[in-house]
PDB file of N, CA and C in Angstrom:
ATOM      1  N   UNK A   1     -12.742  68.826  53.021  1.00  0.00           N
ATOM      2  CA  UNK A   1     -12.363  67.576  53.637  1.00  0.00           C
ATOM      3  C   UNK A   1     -11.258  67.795  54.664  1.00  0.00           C
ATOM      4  N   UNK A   2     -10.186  68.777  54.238  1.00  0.00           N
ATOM      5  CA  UNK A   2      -8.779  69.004  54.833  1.00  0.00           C
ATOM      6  C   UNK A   2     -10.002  69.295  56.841  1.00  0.00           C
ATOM      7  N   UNK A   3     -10.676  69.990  56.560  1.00  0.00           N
ATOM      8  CA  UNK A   3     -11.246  70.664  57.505  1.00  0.00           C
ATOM      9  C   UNK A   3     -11.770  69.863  58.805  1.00  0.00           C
ATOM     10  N   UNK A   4     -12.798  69.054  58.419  1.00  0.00           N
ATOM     11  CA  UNK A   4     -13.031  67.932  58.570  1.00  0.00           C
ATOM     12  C   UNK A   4     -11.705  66.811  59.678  1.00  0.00           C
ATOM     13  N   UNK A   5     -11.284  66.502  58.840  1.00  0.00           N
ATOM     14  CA  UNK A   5      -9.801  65.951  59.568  1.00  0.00           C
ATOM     15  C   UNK A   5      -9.350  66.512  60.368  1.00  0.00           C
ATOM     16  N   UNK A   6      -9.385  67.677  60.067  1.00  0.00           N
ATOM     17  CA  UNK A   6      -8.540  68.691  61.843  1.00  0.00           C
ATOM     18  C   UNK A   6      -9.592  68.703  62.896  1.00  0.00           C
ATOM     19  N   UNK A   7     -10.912  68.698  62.121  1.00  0.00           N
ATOM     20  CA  UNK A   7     -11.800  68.578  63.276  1.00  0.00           C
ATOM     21  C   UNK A   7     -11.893  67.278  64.648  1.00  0.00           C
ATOM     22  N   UNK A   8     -11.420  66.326  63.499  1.00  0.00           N
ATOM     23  CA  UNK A   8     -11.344  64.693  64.060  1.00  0.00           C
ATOM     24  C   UNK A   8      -9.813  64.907  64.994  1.00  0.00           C
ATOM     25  N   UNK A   9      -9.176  65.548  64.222  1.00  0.00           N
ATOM     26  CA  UNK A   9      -7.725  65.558  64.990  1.00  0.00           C
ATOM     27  C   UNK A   9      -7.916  65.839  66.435  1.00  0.00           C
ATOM     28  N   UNK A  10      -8.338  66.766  66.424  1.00  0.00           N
ATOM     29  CA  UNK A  10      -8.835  67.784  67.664  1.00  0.00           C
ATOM     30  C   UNK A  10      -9.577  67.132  68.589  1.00  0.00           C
ATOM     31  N   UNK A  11     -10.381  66.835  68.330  1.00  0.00           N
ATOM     32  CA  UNK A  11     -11.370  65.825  68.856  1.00  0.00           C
ATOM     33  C   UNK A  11     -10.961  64.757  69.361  1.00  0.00           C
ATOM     34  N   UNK A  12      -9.879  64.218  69.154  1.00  0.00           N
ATOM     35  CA  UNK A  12      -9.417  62.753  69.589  1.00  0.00           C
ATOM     36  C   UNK A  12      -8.198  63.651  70.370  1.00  0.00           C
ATOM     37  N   UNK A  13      -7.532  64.367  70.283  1.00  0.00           N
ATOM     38  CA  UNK A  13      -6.636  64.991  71.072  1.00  0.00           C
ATOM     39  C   UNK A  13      -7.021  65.569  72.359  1.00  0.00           C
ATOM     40  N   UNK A  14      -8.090  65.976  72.055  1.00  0.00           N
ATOM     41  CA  UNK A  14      -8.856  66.354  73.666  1.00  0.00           C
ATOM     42  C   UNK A  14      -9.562  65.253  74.259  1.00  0.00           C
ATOM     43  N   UNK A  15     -10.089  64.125  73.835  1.00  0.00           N
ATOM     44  CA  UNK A  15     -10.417  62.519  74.317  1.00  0.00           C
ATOM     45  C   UNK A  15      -9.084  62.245  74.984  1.00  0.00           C
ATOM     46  N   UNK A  16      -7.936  62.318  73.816  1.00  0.00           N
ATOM     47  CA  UNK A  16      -6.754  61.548  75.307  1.00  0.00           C
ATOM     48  C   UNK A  16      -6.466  62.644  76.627  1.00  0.00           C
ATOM     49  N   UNK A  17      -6.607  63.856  75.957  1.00  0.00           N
ATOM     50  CA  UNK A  17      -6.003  64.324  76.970  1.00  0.00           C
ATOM     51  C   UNK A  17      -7.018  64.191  78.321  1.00  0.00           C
ATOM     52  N   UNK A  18      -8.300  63.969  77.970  1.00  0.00           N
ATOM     53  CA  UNK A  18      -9.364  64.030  79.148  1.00  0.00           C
ATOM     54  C   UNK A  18      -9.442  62.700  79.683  1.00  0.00           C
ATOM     55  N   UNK A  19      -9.074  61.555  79.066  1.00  0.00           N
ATOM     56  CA  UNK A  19      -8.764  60.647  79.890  1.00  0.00           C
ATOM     57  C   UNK A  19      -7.598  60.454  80.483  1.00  0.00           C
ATOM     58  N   UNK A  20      -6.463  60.580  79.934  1.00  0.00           N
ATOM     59  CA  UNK A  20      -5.371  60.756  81.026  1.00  0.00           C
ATOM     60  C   UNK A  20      -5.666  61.849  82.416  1.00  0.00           C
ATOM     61  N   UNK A  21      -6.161  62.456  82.340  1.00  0.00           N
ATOM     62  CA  UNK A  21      -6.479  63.921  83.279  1.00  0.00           C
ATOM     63  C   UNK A  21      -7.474  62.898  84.068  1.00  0.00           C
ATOM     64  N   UNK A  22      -8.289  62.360  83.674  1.00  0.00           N
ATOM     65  CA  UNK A  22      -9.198  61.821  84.631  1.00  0.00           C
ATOM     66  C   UNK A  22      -8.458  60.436  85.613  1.00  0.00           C
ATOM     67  N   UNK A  23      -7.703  60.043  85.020  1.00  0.00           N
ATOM     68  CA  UNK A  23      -6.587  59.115  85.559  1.00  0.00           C
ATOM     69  C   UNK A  23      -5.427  59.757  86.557  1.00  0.00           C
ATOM     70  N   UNK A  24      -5.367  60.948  86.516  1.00  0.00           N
ATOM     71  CA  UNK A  24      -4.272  61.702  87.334  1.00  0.00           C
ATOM     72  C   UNK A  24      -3.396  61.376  86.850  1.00  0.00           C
ATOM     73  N   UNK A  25      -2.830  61.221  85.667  1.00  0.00           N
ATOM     74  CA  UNK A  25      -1.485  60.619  85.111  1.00  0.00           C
ATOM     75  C   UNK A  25      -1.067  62.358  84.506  1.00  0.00           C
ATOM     76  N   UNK A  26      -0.006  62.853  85.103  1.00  0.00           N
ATOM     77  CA  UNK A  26       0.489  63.807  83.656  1.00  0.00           C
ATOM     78  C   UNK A  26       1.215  63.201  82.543  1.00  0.00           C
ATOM     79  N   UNK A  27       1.615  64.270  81.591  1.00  0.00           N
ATOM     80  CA  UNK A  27       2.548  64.264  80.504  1.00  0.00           C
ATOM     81  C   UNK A  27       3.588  63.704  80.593  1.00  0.00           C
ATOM     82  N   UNK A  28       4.407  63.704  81.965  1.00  0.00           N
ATOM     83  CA  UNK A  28       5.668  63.259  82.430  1.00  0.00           C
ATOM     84  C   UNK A  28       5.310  61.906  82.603  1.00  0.00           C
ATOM     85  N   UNK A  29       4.467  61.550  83.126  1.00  0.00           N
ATOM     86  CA  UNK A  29       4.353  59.979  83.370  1.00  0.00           C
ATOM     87  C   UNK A  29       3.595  59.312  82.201  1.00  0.00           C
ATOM     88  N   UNK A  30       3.331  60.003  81.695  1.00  0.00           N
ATOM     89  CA  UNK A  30       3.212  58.994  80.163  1.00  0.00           C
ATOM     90  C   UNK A  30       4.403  57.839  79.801  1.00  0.00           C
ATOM     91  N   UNK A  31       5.835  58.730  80.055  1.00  0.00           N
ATOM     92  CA  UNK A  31       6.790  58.225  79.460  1.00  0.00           C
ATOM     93  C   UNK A  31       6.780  56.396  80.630  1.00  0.00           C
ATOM     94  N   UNK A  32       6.218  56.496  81.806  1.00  0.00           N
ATOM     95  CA  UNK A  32       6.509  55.389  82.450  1.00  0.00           C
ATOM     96  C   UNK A  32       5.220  54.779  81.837  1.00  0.00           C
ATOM     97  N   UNK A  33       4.742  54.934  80.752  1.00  0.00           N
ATOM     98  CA  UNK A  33       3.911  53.520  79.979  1.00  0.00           C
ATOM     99  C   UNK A  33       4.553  53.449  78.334  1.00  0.00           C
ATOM    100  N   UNK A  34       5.819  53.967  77.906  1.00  0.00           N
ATOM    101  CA  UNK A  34       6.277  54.246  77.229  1.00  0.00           C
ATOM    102  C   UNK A  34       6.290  55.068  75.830  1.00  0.00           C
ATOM    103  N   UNK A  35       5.839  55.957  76.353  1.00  0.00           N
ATOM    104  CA  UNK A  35       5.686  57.211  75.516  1.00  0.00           C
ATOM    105  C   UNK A  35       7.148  58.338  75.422  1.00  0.00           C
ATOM    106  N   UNK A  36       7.065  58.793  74.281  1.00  0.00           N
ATOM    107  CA  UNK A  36       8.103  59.856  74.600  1.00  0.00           C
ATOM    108  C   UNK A  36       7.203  61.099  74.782  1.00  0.00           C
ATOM    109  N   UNK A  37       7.594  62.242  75.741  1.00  0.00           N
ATOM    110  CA  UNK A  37       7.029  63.029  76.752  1.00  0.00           C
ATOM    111  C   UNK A  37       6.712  64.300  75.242  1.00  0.00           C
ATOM    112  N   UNK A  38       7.675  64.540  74.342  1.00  0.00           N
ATOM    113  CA  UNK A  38       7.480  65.214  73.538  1.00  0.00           C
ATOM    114  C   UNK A  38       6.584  64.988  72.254  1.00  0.00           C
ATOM    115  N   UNK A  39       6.505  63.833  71.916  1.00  0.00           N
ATOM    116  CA  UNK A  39       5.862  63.257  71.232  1.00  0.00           C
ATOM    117  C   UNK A  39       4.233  63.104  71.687  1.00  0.00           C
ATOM    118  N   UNK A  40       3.765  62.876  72.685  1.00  0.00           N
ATOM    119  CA  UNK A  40       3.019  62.676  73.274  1.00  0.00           C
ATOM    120  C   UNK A  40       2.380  64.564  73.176  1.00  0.00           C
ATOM    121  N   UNK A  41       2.980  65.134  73.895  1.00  0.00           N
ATOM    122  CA  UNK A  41       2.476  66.782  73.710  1.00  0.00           C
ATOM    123  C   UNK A  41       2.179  66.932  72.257  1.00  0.00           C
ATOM    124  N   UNK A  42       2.679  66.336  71.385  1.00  0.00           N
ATOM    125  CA  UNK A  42       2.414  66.716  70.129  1.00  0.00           C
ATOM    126  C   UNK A  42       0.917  66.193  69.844  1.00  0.00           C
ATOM    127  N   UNK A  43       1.083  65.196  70.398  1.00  0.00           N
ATOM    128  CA  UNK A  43      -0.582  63.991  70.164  1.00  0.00           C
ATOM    129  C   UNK A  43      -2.071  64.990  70.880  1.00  0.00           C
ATOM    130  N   UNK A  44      -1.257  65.107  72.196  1.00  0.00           N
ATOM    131  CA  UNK A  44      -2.289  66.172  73.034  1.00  0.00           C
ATOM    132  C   UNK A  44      -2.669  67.574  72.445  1.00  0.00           C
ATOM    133  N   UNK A  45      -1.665  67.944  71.530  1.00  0.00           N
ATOM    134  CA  UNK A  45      -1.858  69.349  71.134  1.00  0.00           C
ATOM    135  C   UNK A  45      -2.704  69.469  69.900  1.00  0.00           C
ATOM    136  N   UNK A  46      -2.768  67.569  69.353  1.00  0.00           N
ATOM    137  CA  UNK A  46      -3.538  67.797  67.777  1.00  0.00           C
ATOM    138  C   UNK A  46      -2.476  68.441  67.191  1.00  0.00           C
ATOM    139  N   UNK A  47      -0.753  68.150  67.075  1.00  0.00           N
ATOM    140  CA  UNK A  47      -0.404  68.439  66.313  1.00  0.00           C
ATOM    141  C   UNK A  47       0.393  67.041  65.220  1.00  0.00           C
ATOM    142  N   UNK A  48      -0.123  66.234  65.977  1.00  0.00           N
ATOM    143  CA  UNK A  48       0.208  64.951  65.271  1.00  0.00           C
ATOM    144  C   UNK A  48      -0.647  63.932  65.056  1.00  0.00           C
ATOM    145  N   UNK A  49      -0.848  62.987  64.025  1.00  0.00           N
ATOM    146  CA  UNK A  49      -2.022  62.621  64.147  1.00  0.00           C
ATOM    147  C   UNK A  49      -1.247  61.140  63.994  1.00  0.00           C
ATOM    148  N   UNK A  50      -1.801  60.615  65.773  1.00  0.00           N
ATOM    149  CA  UNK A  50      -1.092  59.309  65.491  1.00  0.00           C
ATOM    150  C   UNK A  50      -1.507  57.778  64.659  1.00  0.00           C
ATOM    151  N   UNK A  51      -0.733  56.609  64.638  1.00  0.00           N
ATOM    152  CA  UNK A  51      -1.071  56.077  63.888  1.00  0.00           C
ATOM    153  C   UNK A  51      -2.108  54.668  64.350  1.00  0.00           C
ATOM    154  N   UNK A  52      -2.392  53.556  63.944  1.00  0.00           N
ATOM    155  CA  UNK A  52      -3.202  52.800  64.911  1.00  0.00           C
ATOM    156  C   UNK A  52      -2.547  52.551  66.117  1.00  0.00           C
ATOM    157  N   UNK A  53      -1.487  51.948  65.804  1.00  0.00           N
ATOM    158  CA  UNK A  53      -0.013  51.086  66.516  1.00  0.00           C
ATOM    159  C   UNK A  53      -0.576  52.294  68.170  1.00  0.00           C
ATOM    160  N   UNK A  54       0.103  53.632  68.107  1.00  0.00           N
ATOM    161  CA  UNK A  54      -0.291  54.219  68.608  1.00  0.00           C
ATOM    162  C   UNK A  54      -2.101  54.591  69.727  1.00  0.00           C
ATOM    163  N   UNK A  55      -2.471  54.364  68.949  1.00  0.00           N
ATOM    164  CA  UNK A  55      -4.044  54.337  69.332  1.00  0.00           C
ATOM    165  C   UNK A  55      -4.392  52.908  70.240  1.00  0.00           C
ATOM    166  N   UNK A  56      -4.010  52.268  69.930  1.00  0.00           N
ATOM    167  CA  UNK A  56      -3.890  50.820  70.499  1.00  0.00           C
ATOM    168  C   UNK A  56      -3.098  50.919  71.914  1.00  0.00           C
ATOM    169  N   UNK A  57      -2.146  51.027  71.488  1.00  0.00           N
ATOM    170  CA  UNK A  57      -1.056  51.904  72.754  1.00  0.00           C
ATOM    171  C   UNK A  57      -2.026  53.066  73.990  1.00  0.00           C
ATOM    172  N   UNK A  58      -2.444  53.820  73.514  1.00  0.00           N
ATOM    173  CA  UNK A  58      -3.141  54.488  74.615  1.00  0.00           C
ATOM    174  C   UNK A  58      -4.358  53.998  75.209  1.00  0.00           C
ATOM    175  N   UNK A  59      -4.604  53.242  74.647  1.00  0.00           N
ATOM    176  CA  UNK A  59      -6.261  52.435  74.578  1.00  0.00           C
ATOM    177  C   UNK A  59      -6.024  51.617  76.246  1.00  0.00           C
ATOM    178  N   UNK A  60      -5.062  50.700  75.277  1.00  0.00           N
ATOM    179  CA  UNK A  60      -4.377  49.709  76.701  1.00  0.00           C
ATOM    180  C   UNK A  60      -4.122  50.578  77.619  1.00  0.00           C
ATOM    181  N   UNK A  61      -3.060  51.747  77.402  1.00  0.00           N
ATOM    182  CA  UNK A  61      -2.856  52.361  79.101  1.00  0.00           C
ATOM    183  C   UNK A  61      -3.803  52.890  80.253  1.00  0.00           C
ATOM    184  N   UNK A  62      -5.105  53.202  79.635  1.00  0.00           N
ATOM    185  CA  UNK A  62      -6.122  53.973  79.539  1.00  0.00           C
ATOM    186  C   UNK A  62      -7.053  53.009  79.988  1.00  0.00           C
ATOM    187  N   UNK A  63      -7.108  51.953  79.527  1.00  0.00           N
ATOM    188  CA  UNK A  63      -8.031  50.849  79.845  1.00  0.00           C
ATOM    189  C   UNK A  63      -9.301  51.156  79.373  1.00  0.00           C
ATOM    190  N   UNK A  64      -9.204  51.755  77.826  1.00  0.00           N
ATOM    191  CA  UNK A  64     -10.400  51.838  77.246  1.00  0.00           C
ATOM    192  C   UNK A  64     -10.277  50.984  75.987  1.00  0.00           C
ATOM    193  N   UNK A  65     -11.544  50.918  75.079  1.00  0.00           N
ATOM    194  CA  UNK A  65     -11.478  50.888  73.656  1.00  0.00           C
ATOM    195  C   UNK A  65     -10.620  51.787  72.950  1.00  0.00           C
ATOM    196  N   UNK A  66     -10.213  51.597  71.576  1.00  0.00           N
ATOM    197  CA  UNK A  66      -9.453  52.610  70.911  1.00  0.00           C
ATOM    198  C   UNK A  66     -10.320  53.411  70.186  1.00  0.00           C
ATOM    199  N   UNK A  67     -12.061  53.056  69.895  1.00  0.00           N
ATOM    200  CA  UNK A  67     -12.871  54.296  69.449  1.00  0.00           C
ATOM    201  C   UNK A  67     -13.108  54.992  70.239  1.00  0.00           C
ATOM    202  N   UNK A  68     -13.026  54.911  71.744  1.00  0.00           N
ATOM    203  CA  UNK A  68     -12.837  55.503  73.003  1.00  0.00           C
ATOM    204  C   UNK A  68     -12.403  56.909  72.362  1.00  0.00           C
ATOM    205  N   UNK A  69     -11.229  56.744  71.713  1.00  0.00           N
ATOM    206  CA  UNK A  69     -10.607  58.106  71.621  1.00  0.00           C
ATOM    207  C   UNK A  69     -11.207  59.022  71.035  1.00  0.00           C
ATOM    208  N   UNK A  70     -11.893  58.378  70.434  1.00  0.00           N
ATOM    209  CA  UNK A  70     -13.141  59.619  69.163  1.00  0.00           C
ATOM    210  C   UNK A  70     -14.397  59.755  69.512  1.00  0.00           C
ATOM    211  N   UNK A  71     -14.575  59.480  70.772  1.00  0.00           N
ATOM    212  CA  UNK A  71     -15.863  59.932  71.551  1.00  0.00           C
ATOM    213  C   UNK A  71     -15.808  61.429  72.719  1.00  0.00           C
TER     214      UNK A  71
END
């Protein structure tokens, strides 16, 4: 199961990062939709697995759905 989950982690970590990238937004300008810049690398790296609150949050900046992220 543990396995599984990292797979999903991963998977949604490379969804944000490919939509921000397709937006031309970097890492640094995350923080001007209010992100912290380190925190955020953590999200991109799949080393954090954020929470809805969060998911909701990128959804809106992104101007997608929030299952968006797991596609």
């Amino acid at each position: 199961m543990e396995k599984d989950y990292e797979k999903l982690l991963l998977k949604m970590a490379a969804s944000i990062k490919h939509l921000r990238k397709q937006r031309n937004i970097t890492q640094e300008q995350m923080v001007d939709f209010g992100f912290n810049y380190r925190f955020f690398q953590k999200i991109e790296s799949g080393r954090y697995s954020p929470n809805l609150f969060t998911l909701h949050r990128l959804a809106k900046t992104f101007k997608v759905k929030v299952q968006d992220h797991f596609c």
